[in-house]
N, C-alpha and C. Protein backbone atom coordinates (compact mmCIF):
# COMPACT_ATOMS: atom_id res chain seq x y z
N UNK A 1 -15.18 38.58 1.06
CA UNK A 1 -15.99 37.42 1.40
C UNK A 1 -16.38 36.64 0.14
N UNK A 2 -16.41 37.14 -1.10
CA UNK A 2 -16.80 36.82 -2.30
C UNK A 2 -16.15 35.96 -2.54
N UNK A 3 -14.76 36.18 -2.88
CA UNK A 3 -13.85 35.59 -3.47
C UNK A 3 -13.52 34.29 -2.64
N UNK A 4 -13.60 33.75 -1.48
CA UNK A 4 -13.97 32.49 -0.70
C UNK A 4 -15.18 31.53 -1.00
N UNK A 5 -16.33 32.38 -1.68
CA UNK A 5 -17.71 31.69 -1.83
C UNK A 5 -17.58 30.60 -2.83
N UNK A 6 -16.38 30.93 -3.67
CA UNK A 6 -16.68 30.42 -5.23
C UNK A 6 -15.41 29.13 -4.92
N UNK A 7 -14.66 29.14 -4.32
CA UNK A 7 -13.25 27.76 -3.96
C UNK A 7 -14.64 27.06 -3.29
N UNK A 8 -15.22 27.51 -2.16
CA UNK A 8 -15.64 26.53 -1.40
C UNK A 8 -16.70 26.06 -2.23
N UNK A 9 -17.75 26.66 -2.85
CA UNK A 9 -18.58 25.86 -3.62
C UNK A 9 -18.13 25.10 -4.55
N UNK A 10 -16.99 25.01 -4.96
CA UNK A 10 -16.29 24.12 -6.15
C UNK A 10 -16.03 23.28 -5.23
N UNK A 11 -15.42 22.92 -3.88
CA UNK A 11 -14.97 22.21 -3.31
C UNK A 11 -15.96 21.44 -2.85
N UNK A 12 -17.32 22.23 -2.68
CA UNK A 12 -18.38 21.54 -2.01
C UNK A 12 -18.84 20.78 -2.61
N UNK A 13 -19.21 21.27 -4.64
CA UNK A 13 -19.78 20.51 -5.36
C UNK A 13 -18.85 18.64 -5.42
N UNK A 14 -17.47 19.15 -5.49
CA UNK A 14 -16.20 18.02 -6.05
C UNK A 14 -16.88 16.94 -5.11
N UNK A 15 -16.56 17.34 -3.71
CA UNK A 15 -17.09 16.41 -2.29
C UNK A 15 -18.07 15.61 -2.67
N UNK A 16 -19.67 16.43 -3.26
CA UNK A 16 -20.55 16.00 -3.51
C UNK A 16 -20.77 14.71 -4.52
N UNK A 17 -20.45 15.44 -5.39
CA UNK A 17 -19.97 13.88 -6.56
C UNK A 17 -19.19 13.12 -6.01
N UNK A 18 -18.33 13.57 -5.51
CA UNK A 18 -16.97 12.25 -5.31
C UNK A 18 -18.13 11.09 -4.25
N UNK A 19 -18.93 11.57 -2.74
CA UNK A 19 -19.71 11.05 -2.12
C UNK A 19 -20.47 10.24 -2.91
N UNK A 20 -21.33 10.88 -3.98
CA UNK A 20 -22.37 10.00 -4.93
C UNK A 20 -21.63 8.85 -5.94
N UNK A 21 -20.65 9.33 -5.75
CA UNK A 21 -19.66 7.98 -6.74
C UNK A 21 -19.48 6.62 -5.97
N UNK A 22 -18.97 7.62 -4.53
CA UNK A 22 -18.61 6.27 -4.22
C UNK A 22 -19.95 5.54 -3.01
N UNK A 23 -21.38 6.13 -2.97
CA UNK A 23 -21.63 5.21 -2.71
C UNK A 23 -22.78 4.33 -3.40
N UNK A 24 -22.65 5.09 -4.99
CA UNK A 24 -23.00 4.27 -6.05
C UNK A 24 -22.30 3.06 -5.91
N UNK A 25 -21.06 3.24 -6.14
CA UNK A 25 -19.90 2.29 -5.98
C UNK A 25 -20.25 0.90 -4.94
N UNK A 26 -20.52 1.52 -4.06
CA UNK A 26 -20.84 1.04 -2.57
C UNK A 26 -21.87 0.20 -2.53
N UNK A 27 -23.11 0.50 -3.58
CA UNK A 27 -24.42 -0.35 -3.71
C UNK A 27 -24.37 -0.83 -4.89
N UNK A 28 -23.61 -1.14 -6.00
CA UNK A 28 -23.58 -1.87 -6.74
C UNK A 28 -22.45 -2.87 -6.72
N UNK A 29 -21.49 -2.78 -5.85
CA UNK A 29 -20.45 -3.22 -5.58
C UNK A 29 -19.84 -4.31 -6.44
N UNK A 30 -19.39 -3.93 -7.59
CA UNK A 30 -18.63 -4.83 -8.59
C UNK A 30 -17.63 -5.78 -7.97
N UNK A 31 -17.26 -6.76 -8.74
CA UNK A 31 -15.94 -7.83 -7.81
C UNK A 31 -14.90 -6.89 -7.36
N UNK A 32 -14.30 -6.50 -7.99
CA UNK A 32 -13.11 -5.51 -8.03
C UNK A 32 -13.45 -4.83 -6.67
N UNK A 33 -14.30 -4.16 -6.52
CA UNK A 33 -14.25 -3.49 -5.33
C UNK A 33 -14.61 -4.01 -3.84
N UNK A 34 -15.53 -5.11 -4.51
CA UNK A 34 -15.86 -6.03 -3.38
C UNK A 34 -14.60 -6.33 -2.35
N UNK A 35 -13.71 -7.23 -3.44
CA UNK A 35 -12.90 -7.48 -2.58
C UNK A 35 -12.07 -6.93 -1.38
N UNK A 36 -12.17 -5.43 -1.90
CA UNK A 36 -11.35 -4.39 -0.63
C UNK A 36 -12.16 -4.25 1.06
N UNK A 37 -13.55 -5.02 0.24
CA UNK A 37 -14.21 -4.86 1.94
C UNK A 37 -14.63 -6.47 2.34
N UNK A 38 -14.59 -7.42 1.27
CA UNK A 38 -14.82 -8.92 1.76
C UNK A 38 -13.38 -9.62 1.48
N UNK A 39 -13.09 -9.80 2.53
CA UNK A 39 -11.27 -10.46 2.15
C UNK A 39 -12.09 -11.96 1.70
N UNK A 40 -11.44 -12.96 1.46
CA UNK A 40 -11.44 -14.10 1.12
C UNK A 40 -9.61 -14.52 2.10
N UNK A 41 -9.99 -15.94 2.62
CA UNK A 41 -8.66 -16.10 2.85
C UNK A 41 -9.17 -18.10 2.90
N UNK A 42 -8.38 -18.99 3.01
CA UNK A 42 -8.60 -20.25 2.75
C UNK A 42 -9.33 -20.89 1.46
N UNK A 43 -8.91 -19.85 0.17
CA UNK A 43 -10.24 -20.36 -0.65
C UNK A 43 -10.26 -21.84 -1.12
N UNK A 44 -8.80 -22.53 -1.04
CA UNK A 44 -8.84 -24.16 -1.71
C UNK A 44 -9.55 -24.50 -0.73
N UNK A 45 -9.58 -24.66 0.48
CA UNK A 45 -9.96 -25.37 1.44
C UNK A 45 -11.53 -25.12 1.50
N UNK A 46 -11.71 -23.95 1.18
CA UNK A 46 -13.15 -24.05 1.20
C UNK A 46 -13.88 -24.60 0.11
N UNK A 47 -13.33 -24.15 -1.13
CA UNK A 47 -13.58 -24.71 -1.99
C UNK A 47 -13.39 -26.54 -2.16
N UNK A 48 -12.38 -27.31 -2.04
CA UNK A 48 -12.46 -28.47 -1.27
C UNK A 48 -13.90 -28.75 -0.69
N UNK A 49 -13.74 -28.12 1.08
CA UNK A 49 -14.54 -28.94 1.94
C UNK A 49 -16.33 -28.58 0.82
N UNK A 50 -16.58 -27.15 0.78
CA UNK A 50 -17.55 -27.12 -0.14
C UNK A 50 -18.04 -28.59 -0.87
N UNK A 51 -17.24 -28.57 -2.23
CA UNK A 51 -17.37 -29.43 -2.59
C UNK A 51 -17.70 -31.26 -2.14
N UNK A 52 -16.66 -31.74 -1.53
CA UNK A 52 -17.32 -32.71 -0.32
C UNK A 52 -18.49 -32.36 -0.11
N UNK A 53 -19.56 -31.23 0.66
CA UNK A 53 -20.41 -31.51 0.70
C UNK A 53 -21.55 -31.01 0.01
N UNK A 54 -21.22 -30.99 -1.07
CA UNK A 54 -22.14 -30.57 -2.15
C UNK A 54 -22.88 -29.05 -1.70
N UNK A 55 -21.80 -27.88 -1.23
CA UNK A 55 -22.13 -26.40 -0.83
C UNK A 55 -21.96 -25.92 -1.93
N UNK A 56 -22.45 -24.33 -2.21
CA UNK A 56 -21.96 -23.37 -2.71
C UNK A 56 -21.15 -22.70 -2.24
N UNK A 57 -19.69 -22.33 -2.80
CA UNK A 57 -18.44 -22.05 -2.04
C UNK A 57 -18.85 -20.70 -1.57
N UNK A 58 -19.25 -19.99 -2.25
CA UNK A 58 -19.69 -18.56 -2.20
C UNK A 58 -20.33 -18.28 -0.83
N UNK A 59 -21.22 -19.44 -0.04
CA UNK A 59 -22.08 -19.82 0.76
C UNK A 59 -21.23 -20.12 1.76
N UNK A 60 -20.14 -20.91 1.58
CA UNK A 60 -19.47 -20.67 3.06
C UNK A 60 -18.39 -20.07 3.45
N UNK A 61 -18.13 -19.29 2.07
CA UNK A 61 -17.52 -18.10 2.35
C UNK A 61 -18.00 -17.38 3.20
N UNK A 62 -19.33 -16.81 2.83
CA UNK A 62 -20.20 -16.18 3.55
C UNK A 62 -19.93 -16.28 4.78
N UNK A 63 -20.28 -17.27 5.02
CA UNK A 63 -20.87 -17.80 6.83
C UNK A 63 -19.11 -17.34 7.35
N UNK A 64 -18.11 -17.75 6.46
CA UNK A 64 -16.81 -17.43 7.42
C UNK A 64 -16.95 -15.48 7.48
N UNK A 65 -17.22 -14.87 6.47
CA UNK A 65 -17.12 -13.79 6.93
C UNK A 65 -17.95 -13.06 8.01
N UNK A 66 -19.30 -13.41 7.91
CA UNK A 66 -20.02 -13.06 8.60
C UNK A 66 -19.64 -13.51 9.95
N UNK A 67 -19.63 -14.67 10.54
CA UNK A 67 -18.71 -15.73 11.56
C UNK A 67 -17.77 -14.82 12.23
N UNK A 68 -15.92 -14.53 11.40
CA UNK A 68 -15.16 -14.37 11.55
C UNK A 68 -14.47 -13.52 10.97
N UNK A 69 -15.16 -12.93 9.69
CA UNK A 69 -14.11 -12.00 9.46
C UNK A 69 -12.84 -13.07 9.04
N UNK A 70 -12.47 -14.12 8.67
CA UNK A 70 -11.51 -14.82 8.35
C UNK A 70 -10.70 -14.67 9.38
N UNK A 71 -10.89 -14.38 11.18
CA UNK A 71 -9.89 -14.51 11.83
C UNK A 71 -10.06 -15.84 12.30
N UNK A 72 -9.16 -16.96 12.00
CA UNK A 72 -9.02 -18.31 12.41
C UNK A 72 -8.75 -18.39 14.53
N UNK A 73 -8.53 -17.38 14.61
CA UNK A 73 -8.50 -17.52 16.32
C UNK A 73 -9.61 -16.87 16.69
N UNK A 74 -10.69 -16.20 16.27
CA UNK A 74 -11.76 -15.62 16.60
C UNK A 74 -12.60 -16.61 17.60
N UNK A 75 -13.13 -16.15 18.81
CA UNK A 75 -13.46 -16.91 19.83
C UNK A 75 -15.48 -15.65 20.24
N UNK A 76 -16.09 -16.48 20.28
CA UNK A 76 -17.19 -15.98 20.19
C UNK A 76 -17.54 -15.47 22.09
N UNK A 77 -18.81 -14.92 22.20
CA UNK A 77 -18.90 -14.42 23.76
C UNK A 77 -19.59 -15.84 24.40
N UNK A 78 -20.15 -16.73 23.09
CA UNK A 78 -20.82 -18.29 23.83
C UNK A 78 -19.64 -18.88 23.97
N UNK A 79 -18.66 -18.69 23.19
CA UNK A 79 -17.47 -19.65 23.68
C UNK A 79 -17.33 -20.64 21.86
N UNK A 80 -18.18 -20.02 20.97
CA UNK A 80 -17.83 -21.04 19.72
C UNK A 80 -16.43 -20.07 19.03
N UNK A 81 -16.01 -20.93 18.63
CA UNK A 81 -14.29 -21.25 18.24
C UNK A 81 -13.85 -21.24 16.71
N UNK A 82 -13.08 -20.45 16.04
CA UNK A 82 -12.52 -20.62 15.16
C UNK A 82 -13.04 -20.23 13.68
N UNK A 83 -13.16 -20.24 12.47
CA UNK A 83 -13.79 -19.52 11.67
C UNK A 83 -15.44 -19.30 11.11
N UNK A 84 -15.47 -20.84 11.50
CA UNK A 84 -16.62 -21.05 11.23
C UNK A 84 -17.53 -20.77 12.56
N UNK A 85 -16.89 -20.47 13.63
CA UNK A 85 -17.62 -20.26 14.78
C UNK A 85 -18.03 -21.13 15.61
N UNK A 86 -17.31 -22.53 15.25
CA UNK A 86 -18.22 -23.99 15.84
C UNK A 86 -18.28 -23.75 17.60
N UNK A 87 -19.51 -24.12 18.35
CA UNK A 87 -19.22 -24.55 19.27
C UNK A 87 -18.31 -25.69 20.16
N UNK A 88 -17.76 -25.63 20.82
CA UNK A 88 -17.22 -27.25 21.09
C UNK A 88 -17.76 -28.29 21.11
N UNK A 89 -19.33 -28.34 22.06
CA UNK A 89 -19.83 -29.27 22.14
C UNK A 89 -20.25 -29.77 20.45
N UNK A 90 -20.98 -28.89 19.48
CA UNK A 90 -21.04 -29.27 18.31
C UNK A 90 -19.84 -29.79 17.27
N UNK A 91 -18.66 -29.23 17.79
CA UNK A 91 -17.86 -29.99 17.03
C UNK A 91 -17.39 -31.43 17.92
N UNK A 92 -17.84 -31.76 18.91
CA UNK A 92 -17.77 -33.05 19.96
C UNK A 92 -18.43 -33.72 18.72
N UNK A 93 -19.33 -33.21 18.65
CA UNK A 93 -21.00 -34.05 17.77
C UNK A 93 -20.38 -34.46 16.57
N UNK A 94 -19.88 -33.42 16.10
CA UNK A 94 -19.73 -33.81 14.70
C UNK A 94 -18.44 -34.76 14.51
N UNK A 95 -17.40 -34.93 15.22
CA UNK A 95 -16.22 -35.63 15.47
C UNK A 95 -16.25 -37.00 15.65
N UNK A 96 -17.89 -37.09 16.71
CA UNK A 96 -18.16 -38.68 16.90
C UNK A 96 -19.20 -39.45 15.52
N UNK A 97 -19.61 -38.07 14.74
CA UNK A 97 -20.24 -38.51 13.28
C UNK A 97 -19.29 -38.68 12.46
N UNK A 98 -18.21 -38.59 12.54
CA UNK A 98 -17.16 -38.64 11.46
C UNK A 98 -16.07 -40.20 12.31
N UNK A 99 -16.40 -40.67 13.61
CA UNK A 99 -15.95 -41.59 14.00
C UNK A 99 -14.55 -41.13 14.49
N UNK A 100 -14.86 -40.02 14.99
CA UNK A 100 -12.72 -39.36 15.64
C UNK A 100 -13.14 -38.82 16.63
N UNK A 101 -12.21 -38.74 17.30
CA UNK A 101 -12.26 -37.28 18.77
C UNK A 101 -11.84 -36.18 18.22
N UNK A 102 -12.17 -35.42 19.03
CA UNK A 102 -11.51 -34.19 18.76
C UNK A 102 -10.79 -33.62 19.70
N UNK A 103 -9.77 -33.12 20.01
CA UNK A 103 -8.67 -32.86 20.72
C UNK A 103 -8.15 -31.24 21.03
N UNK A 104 -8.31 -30.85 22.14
CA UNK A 104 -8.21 -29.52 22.45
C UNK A 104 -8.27 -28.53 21.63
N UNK A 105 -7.81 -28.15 21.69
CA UNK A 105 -7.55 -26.98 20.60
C UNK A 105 -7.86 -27.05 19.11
N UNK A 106 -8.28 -28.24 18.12
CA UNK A 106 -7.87 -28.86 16.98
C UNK A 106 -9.41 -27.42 16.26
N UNK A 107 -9.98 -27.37 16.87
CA UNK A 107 -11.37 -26.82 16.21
C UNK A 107 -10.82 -25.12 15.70
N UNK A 108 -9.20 -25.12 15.78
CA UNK A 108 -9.21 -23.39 15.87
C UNK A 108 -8.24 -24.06 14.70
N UNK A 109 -7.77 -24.82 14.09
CA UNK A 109 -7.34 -25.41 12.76
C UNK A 109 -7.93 -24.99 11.75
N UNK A 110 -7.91 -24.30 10.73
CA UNK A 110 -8.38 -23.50 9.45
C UNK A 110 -9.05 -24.84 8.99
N UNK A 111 -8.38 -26.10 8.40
CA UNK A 111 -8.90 -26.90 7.88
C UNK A 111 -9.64 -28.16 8.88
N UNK A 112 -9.29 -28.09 9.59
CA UNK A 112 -10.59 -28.77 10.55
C UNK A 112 -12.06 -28.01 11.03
N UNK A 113 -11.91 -27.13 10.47
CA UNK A 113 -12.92 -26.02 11.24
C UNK A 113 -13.89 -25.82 9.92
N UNK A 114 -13.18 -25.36 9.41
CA UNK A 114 -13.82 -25.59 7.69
C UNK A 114 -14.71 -26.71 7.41
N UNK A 115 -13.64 -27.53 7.75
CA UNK A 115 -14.55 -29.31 7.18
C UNK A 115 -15.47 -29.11 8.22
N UNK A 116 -15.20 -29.53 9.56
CA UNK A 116 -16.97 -29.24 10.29
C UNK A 116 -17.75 -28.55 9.79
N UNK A 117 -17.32 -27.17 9.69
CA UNK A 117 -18.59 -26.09 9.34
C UNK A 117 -19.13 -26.11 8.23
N UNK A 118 -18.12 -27.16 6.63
CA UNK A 118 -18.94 -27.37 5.69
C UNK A 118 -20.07 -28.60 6.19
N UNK A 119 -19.51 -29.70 6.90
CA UNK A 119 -20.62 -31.04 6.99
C UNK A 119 -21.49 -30.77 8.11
N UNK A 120 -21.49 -29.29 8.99
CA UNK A 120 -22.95 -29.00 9.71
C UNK A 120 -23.84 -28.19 9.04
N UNK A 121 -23.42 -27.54 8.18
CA UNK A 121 -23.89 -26.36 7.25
C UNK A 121 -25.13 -28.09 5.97
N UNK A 122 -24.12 -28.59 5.82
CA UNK A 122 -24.40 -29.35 4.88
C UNK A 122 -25.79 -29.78 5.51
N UNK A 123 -25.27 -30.36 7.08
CA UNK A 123 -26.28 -31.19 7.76
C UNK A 123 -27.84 -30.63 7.72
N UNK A 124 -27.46 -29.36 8.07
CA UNK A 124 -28.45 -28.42 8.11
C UNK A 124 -29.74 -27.85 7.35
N UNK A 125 -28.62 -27.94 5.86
CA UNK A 125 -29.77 -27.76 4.66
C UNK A 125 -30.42 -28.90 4.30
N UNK A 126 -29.66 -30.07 4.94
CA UNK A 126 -30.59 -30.74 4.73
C UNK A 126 -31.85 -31.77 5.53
N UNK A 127 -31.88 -31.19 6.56
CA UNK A 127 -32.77 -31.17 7.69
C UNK A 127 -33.73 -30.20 7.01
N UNK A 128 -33.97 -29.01 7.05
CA UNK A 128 -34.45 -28.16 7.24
C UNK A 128 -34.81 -27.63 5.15
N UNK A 129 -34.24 -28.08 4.48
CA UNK A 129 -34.56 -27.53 2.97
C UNK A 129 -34.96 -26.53 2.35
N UNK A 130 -34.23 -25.67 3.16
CA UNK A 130 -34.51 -23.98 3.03
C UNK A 130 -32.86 -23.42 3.85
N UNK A 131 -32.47 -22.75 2.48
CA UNK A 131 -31.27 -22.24 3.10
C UNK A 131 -31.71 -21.16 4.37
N UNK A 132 -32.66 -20.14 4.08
CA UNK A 132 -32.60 -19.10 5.74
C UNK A 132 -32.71 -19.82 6.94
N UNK A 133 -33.65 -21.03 6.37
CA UNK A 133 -33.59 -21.68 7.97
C UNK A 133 -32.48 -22.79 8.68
N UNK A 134 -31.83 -22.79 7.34
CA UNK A 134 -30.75 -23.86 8.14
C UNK A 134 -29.56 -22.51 8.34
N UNK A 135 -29.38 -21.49 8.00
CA UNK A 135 -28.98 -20.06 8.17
C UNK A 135 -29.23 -19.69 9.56
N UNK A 136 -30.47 -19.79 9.96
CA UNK A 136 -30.55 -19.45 11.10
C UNK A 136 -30.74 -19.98 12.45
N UNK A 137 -30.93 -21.70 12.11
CA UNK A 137 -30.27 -23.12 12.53
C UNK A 137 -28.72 -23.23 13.29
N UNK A 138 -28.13 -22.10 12.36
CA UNK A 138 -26.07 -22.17 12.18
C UNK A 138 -26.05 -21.03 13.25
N UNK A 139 -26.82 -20.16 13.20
CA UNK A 139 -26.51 -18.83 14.19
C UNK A 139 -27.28 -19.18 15.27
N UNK A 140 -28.77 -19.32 15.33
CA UNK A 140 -29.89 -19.05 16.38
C UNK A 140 -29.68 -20.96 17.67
N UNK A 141 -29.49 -21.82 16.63
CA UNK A 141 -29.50 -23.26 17.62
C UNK A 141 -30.73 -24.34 16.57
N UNK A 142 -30.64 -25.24 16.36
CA UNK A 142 -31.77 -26.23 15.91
C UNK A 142 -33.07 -26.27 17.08
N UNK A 143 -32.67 -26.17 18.14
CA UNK A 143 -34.33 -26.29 19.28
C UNK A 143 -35.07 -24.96 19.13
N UNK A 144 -34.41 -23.99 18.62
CA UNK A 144 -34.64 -22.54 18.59
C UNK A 144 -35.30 -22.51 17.28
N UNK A 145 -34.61 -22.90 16.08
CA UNK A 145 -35.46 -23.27 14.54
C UNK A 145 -36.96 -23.82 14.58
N UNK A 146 -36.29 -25.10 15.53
CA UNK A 146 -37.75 -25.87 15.09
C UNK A 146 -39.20 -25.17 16.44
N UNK A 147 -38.43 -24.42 17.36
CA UNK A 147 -39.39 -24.09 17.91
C UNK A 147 -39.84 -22.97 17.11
N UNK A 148 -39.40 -21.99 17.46
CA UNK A 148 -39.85 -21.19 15.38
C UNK A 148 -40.60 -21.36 14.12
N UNK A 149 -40.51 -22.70 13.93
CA UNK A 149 -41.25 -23.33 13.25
C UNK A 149 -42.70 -23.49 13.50
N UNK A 150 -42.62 -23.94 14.91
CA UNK A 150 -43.48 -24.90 15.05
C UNK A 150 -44.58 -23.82 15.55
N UNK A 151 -44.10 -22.57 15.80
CA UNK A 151 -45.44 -21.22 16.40
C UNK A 151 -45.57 -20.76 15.10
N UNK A 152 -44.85 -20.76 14.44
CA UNK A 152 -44.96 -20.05 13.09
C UNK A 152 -46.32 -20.71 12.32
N UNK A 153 -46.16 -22.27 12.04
CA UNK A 153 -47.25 -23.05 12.08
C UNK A 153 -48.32 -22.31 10.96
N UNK A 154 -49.44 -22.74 10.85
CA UNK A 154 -50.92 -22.48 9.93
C UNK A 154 -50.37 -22.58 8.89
N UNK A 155 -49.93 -23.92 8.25
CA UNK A 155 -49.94 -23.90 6.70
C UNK A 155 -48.73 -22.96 5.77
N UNK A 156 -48.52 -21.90 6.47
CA UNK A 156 -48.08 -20.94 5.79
C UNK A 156 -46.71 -21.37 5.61
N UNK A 157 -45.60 -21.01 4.78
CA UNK A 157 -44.23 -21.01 4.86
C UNK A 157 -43.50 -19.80 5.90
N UNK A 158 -42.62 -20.56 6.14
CA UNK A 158 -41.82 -19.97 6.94
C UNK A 158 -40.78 -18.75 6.74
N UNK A 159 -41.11 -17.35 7.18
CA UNK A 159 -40.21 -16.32 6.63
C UNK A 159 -39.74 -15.55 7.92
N UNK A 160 -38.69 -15.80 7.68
CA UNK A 160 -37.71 -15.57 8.69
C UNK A 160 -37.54 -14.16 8.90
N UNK A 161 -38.25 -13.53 8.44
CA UNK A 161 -38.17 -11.64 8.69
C UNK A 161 -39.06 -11.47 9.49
N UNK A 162 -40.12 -12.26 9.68
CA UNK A 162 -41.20 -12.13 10.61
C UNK A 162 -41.35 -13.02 11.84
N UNK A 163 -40.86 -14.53 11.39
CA UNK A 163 -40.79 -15.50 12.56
C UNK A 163 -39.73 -15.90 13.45
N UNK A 164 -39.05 -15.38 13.06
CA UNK A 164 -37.45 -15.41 13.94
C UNK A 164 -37.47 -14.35 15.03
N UNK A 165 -37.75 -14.48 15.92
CA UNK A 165 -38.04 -13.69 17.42
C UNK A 165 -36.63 -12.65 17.80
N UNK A 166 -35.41 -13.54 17.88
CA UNK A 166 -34.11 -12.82 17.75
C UNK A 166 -34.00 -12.11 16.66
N UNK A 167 -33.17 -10.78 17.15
CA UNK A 167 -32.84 -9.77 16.00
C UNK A 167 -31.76 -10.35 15.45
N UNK A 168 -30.52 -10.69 16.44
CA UNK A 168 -29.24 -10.89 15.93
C UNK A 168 -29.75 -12.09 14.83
N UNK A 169 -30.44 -13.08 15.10
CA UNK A 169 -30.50 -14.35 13.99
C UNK A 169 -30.68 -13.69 12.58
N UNK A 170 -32.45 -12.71 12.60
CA UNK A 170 -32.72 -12.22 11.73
C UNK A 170 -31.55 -11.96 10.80
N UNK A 171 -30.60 -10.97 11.47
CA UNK A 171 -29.81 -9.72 10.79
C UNK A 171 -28.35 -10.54 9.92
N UNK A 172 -28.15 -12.02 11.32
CA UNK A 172 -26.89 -12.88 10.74
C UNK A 172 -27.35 -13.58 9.30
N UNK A 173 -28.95 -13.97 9.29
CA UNK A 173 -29.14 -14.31 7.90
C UNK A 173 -29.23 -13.80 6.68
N UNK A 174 -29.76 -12.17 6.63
CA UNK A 174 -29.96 -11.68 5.94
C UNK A 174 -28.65 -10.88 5.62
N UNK A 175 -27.19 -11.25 6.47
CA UNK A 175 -26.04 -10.56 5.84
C UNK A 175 -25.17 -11.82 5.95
N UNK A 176 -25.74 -13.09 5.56
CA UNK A 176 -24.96 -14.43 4.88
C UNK A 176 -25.62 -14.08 3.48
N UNK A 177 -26.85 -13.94 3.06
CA UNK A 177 -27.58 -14.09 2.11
C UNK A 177 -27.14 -13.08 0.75
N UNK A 178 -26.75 -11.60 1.89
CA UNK A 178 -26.14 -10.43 0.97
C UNK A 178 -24.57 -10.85 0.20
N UNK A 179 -23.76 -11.66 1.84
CA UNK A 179 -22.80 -12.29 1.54
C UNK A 179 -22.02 -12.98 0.30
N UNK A 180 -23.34 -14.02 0.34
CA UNK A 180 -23.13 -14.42 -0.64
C UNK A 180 -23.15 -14.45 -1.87
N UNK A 181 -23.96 -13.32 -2.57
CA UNK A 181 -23.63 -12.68 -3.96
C UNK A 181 -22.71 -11.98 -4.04
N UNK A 182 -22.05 -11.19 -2.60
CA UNK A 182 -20.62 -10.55 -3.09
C UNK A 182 -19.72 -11.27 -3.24
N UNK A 183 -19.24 -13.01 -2.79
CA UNK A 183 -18.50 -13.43 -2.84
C UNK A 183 -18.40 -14.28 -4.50
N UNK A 184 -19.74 -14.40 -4.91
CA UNK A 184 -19.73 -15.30 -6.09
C UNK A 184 -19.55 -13.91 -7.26
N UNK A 185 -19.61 -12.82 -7.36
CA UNK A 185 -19.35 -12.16 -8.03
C UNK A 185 -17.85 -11.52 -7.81
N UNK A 186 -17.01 -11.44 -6.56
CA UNK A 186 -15.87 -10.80 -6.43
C UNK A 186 -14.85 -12.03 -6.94
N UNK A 187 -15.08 -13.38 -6.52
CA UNK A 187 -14.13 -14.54 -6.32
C UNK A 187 -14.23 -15.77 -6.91
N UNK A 188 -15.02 -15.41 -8.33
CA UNK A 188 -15.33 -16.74 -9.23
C UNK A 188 -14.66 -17.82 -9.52
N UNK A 189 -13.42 -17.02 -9.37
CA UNK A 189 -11.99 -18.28 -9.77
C UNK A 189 -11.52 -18.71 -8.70
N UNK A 190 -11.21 -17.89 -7.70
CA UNK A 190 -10.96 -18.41 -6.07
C UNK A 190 -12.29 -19.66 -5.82
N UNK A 191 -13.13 -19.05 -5.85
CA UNK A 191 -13.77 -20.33 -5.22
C UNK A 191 -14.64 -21.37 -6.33
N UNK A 192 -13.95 -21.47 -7.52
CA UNK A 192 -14.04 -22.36 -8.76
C UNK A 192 -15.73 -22.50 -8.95
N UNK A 193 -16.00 -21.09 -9.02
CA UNK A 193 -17.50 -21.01 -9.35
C UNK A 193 -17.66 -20.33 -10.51
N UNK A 194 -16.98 -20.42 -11.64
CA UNK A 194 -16.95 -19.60 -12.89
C UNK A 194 -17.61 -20.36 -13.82
């Protein structure tokens, strides 16, 4: 029985470290490793539409991963469409702000979907002048924000860990927010933030 005690405790200790390595690894998450769990995929385009509207690329990176996971056919359980997640009716909105229609299917287009979701994202921060809340504007609805707002009320600022009633909103902002330092540290040159 002896001679078994001493493999498995070597084996047990190896396990042990190897576990604490990697989820050191895991919470400090350098670029290099980032990338194996945050893909990046469209970065000119984001980087592009970004730019147009004066975003941080890193920022709507984010929102696509969190969103989509970079799947460009990703279709939500409300029915919003494509990477950025647009609804239809919101990309109706935004189509007749840009002076075009929009045409069946066009919102599941990598680069049409992008450009909306940079100039509502854009729209957003700047309605609202606080990235969590135009964050949770993009996930929760604008009647849903400003009603949020408006109970939240007494002077105080608005913190979205406490006044945001939905969990899912809460949880979609606070893993755009994580988001987005893994992307500006994994993808500096991809998304021309160096």
């Amino acid at each position: 029985m002896k001679k078994y005690i001493r493999p498995f405790m070597a084996a047990a200790t190896v396990l042990a470290i190897a576990v604490t390595v990697l989820v050191a690894l895991h919470l400090a998450m350098p670029g290099w490793y980032a990338r194996w769990w945050y893909p990046l995929d469209y970065a000119e385009s984001i980087s592009r539409c970004s730019n147009e509207n004066s975003l941080d690329p890193a920022l709507v990176a984010a929102v696509i991963y969190t969103e989509s996971q970079f799947d460009r056919l990703s279709t939500s359980p409300a029915g919003a469409v494509g990477l950025m997640q647009i609804m239809p009716g919101t990309g109706r909105w935004i189509a007749e702000e840009h002076g075009t229609v929009i045409q069946g299917d066009e919102l599941r287009d990598p680069e049409i979907n992008i450009a909306y979701g940079c100039w509502y994202l854009r729209y957003l921060l700047d309605r609202y002048r606080n990235p969590s809340l135009a964050l949770a504007a993009y996930n929760g609805g604008i009647e849903n924000v400003d009603s949020w707002m408006a109970e939240a009320g007494g002077g105080r600022e608005f913190d979205y860990t406490k006044d945001i009633p939905f969990k899912e909103t809460r949880d979609y902002v606070s893993r755009v927010e994580t988001a987005v330092h893994i992307y500006e540290r994994a993808y500096p040159a991809e998304l021309g933030t160096e």
